[in-house]
PDB file of N, CA and C in Angstrom:
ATOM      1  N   UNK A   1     -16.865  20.443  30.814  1.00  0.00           N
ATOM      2  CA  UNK A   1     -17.373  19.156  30.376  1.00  0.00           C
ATOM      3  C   UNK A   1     -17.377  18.211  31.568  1.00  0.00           C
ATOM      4  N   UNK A   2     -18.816  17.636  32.002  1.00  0.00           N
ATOM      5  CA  UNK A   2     -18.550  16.462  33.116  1.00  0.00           C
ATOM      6  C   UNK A   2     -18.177  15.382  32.408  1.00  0.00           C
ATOM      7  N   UNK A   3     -17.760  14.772  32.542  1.00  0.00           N
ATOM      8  CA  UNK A   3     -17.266  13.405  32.188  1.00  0.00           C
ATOM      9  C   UNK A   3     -16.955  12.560  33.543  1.00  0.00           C
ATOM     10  N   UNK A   4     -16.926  11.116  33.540  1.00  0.00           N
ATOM     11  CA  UNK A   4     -17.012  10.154  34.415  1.00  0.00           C
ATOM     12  C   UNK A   4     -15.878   9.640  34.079  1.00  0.00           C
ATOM     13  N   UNK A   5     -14.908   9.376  32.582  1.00  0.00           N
ATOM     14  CA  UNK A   5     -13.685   9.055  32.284  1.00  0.00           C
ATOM     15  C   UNK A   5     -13.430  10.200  31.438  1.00  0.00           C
ATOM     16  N   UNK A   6     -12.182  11.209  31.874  1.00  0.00           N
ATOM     17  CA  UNK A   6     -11.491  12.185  31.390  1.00  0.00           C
ATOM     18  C   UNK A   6     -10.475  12.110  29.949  1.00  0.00           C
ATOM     19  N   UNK A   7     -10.429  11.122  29.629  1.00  0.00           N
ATOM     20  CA  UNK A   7      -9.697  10.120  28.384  1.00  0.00           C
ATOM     21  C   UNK A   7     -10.335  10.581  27.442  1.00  0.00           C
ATOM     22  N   UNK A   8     -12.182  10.179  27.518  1.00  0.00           N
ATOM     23  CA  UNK A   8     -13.157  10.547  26.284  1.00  0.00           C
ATOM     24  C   UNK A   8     -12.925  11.982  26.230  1.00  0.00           C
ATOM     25  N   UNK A   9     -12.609  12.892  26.564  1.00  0.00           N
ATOM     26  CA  UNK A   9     -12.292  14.034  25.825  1.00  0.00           C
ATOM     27  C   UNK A   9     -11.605  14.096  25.068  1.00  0.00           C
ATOM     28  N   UNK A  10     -10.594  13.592  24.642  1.00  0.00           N
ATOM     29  CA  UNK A  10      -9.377  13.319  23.490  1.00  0.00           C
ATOM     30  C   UNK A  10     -10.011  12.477  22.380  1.00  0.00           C
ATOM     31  N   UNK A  11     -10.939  11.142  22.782  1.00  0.00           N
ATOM     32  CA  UNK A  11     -11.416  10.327  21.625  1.00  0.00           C
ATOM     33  C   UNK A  11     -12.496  11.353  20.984  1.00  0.00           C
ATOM     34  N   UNK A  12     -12.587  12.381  20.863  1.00  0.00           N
ATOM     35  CA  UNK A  12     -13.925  12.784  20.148  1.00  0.00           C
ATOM     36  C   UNK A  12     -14.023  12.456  19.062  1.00  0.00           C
ATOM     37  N   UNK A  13     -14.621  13.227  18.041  1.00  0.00           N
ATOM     38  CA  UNK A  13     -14.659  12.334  16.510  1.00  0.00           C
ATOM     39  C   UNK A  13     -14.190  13.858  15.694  1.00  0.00           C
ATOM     40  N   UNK A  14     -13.382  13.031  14.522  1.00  0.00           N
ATOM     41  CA  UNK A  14     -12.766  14.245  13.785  1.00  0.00           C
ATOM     42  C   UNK A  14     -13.446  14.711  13.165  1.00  0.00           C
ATOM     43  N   UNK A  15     -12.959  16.053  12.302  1.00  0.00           N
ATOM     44  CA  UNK A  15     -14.208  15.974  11.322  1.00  0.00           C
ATOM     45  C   UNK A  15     -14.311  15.108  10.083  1.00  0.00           C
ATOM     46  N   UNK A  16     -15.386  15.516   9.400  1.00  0.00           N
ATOM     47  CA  UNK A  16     -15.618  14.264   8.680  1.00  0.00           C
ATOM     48  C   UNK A  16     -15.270  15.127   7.411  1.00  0.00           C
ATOM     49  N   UNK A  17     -13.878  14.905   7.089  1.00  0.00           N
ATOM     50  CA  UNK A  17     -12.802  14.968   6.212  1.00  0.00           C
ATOM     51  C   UNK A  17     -11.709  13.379   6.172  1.00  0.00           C
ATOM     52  N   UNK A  18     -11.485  13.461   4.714  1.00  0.00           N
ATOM     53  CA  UNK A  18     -10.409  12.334   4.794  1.00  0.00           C
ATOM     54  C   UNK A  18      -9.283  12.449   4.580  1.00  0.00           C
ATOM     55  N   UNK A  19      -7.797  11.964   4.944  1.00  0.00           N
ATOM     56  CA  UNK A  19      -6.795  12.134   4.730  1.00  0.00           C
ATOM     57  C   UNK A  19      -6.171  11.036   4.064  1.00  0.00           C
ATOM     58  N   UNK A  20      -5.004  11.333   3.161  1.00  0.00           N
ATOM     59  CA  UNK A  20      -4.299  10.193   2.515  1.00  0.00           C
ATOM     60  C   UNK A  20      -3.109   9.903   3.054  1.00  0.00           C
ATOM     61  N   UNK A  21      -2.178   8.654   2.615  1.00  0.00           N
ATOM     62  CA  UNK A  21      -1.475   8.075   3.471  1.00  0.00           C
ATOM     63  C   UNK A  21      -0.367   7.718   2.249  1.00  0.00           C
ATOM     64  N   UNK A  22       0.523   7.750   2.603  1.00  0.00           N
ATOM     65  CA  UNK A  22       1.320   7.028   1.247  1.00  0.00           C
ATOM     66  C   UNK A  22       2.443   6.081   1.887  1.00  0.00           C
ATOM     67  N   UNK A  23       2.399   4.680   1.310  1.00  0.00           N
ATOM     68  CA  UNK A  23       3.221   3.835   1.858  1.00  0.00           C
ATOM     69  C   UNK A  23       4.012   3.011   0.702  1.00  0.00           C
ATOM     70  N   UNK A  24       5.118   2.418   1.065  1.00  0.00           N
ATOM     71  CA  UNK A  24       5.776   1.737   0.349  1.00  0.00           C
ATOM     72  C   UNK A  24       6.156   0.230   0.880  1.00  0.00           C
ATOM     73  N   UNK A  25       5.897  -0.834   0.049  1.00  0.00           N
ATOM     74  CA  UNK A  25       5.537  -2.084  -0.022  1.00  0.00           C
ATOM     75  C   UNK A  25       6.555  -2.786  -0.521  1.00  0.00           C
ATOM     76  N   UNK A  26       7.529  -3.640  -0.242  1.00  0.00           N
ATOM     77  CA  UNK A  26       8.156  -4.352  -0.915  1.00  0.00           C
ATOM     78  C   UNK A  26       7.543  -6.160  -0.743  1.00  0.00           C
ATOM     79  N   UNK A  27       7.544  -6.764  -1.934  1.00  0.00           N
ATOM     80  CA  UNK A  27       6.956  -7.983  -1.720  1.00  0.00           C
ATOM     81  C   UNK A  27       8.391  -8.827  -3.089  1.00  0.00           C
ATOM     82  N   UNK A  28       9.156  -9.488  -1.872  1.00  0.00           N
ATOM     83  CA  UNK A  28       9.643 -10.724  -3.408  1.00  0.00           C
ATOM     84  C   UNK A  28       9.351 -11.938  -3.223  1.00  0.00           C
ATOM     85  N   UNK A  29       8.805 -12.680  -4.241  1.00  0.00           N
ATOM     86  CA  UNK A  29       8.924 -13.714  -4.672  1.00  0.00           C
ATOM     87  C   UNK A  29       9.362 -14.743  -5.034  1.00  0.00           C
ATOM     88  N   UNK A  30       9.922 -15.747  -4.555  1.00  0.00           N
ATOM     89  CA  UNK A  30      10.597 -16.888  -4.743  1.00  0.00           C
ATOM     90  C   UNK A  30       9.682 -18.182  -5.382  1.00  0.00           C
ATOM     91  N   UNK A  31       9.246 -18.012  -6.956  1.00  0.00           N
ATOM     92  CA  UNK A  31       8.280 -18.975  -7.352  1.00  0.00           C
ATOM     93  C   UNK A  31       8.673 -19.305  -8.391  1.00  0.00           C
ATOM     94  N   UNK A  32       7.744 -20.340  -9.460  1.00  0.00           N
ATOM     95  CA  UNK A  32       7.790 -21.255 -10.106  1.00  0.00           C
ATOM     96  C   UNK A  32       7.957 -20.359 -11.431  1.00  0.00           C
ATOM     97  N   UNK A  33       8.370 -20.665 -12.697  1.00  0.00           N
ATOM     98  CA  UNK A  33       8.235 -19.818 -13.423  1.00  0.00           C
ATOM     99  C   UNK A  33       7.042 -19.862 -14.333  1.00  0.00           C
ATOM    100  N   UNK A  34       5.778 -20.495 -13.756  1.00  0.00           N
ATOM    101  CA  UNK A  34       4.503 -19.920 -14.874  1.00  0.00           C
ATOM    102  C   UNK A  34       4.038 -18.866 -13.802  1.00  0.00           C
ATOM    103  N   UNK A  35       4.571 -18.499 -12.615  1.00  0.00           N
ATOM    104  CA  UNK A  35       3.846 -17.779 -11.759  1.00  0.00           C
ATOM    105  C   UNK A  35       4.402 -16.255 -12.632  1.00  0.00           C
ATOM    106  N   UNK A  36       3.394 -15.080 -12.954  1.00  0.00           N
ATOM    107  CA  UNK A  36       3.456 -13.857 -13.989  1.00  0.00           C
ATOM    108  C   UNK A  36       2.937 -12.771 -13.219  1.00  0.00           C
ATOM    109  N   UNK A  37       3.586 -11.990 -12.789  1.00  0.00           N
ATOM    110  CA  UNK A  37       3.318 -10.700 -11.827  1.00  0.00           C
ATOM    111  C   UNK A  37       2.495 -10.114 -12.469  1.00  0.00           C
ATOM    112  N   UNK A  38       3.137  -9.854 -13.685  1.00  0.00           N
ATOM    113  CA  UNK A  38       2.333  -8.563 -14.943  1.00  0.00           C
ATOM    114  C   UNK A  38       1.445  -8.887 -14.899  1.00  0.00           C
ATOM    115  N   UNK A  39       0.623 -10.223 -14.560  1.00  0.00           N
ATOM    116  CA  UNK A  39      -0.736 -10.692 -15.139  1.00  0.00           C
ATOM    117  C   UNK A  39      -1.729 -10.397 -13.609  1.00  0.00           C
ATOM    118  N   UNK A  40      -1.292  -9.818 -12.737  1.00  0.00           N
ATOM    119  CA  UNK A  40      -1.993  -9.457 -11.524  1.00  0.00           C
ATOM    120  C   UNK A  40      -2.638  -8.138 -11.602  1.00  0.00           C
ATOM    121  N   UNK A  41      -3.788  -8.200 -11.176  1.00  0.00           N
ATOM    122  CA  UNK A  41      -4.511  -6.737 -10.958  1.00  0.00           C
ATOM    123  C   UNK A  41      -4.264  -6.469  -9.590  1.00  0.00           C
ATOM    124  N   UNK A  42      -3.520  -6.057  -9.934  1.00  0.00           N
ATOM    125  CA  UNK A  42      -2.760  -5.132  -8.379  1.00  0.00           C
ATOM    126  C   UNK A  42      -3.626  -3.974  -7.985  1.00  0.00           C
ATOM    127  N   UNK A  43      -4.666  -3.108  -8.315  1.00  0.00           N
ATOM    128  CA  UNK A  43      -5.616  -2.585  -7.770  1.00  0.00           C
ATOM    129  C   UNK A  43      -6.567  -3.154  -7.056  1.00  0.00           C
ATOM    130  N   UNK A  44      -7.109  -4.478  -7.851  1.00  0.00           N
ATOM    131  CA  UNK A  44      -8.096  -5.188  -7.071  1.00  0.00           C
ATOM    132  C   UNK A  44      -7.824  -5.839  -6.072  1.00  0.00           C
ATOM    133  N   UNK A  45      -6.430  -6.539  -5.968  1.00  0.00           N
ATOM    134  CA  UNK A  45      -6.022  -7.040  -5.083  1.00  0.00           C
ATOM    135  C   UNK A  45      -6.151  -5.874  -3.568  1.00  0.00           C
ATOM    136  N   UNK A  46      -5.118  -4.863  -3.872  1.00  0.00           N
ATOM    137  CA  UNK A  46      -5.398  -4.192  -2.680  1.00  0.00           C
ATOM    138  C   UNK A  46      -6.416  -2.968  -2.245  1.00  0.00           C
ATOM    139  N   UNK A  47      -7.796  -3.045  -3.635  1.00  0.00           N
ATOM    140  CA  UNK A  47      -8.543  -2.610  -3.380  1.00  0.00           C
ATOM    141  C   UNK A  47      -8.710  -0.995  -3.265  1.00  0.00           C
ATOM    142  N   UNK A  48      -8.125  -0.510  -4.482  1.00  0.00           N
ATOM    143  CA  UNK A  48      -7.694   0.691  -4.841  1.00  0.00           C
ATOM    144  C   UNK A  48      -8.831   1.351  -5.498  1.00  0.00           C
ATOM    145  N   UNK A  49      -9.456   1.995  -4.777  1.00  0.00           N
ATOM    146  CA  UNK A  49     -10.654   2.885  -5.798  1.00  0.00           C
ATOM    147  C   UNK A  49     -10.479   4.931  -5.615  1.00  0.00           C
ATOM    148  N   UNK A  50     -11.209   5.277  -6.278  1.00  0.00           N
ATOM    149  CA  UNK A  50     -11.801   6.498  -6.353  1.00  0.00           C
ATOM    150  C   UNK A  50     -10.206   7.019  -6.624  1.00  0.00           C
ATOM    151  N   UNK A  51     -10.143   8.217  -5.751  1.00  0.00           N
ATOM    152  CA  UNK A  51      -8.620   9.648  -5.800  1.00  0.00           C
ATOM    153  C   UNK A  51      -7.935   8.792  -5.240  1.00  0.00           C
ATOM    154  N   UNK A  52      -7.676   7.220  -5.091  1.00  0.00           N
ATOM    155  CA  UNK A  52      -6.456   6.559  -4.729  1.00  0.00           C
ATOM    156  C   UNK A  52      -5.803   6.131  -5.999  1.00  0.00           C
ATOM    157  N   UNK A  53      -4.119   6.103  -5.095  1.00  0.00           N
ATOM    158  CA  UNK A  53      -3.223   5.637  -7.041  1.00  0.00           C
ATOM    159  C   UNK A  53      -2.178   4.712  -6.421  1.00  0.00           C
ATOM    160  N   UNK A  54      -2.148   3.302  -7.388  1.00  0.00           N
ATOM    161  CA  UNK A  54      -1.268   2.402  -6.861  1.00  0.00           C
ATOM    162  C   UNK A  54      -0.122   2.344  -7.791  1.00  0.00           C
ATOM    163  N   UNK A  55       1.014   2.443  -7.506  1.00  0.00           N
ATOM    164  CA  UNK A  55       2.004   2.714  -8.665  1.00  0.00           C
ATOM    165  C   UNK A  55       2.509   1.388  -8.641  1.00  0.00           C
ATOM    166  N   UNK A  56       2.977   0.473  -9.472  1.00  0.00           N
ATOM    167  CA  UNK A  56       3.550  -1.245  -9.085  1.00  0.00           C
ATOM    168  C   UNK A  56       4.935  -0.865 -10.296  1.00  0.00           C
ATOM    169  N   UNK A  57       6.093  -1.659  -9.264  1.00  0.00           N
ATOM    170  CA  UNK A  57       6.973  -1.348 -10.410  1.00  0.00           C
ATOM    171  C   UNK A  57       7.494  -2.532  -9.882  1.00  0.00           C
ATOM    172  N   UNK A  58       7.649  -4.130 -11.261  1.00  0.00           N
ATOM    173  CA  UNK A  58       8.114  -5.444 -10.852  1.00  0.00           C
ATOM    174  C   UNK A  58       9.831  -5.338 -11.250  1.00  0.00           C
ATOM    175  N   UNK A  59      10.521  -6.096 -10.966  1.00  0.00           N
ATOM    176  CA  UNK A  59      11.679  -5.879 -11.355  1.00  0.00           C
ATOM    177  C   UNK A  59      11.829  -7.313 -11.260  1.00  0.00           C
ATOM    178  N   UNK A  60      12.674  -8.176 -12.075  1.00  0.00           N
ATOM    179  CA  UNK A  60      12.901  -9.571 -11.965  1.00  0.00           C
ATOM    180  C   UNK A  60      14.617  -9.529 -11.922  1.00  0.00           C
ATOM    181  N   UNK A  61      14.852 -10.356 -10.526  1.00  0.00           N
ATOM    182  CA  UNK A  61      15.785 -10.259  -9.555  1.00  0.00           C
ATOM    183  C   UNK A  61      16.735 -11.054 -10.445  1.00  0.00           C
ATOM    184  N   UNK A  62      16.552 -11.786 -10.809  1.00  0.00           N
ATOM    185  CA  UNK A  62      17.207 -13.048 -11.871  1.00  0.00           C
ATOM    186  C   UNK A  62      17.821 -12.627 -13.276  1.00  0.00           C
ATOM    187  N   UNK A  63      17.604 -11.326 -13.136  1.00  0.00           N
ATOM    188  CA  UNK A  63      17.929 -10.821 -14.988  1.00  0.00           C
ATOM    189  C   UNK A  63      19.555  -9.154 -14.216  1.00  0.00           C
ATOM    190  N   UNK A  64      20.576  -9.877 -14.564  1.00  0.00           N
ATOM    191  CA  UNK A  64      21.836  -8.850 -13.973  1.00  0.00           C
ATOM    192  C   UNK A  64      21.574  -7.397 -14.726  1.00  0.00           C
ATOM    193  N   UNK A  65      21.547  -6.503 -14.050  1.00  0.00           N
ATOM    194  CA  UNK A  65      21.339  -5.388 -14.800  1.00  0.00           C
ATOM    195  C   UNK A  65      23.016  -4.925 -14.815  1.00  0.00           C
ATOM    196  N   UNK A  66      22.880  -4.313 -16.109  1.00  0.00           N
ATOM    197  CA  UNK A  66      23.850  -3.498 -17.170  1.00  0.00           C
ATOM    198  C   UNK A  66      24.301  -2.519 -16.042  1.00  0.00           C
ATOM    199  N   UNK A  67      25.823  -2.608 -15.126  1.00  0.00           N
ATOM    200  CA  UNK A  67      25.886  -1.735 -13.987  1.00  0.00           C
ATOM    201  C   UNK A  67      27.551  -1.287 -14.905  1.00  0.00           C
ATOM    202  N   UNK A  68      27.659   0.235 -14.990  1.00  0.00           N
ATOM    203  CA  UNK A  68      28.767   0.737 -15.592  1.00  0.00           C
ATOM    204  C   UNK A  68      30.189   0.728 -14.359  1.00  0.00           C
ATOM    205  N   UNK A  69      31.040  -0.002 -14.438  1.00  0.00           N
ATOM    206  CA  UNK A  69      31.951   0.895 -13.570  1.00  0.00           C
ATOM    207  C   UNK A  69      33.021   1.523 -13.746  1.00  0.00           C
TER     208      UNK A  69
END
């Protein structure tokens, strides 16, 4: 291969296949209380379509959970 910058051999292009990614998000909130998580479309927000899956699990920080000891 001639090349003029030896670098562009590494950038080539992949194939045109897609891969998935899986990440985990923590977001808390410190707000007013008419502000309502449940009432968010959390797909649209981050724009979740087709073989993608957004799992949302809210937990409200303010309510002591039942801890056995």
């Amino acid at each position: 291969m001639n090349c003029n910058r030896p670098y562009e051999i590494f950038a080539m292009s992949s194939p045109n296949y897609a891969t998935k990614k899986k990440y985990s998000v923590t977001l808390d909130f410190d707000v007013y209380e008419d502000f309502n998580p449940y009432e968010i479309n959390w797909q649209k927000i981050f724009q979740i379509e087709g073989q993608e899956h957004l799992e949302v699990n809210i937990k409200n920080l303010d309510v002591e959970e039942n801890i056995d000891w």
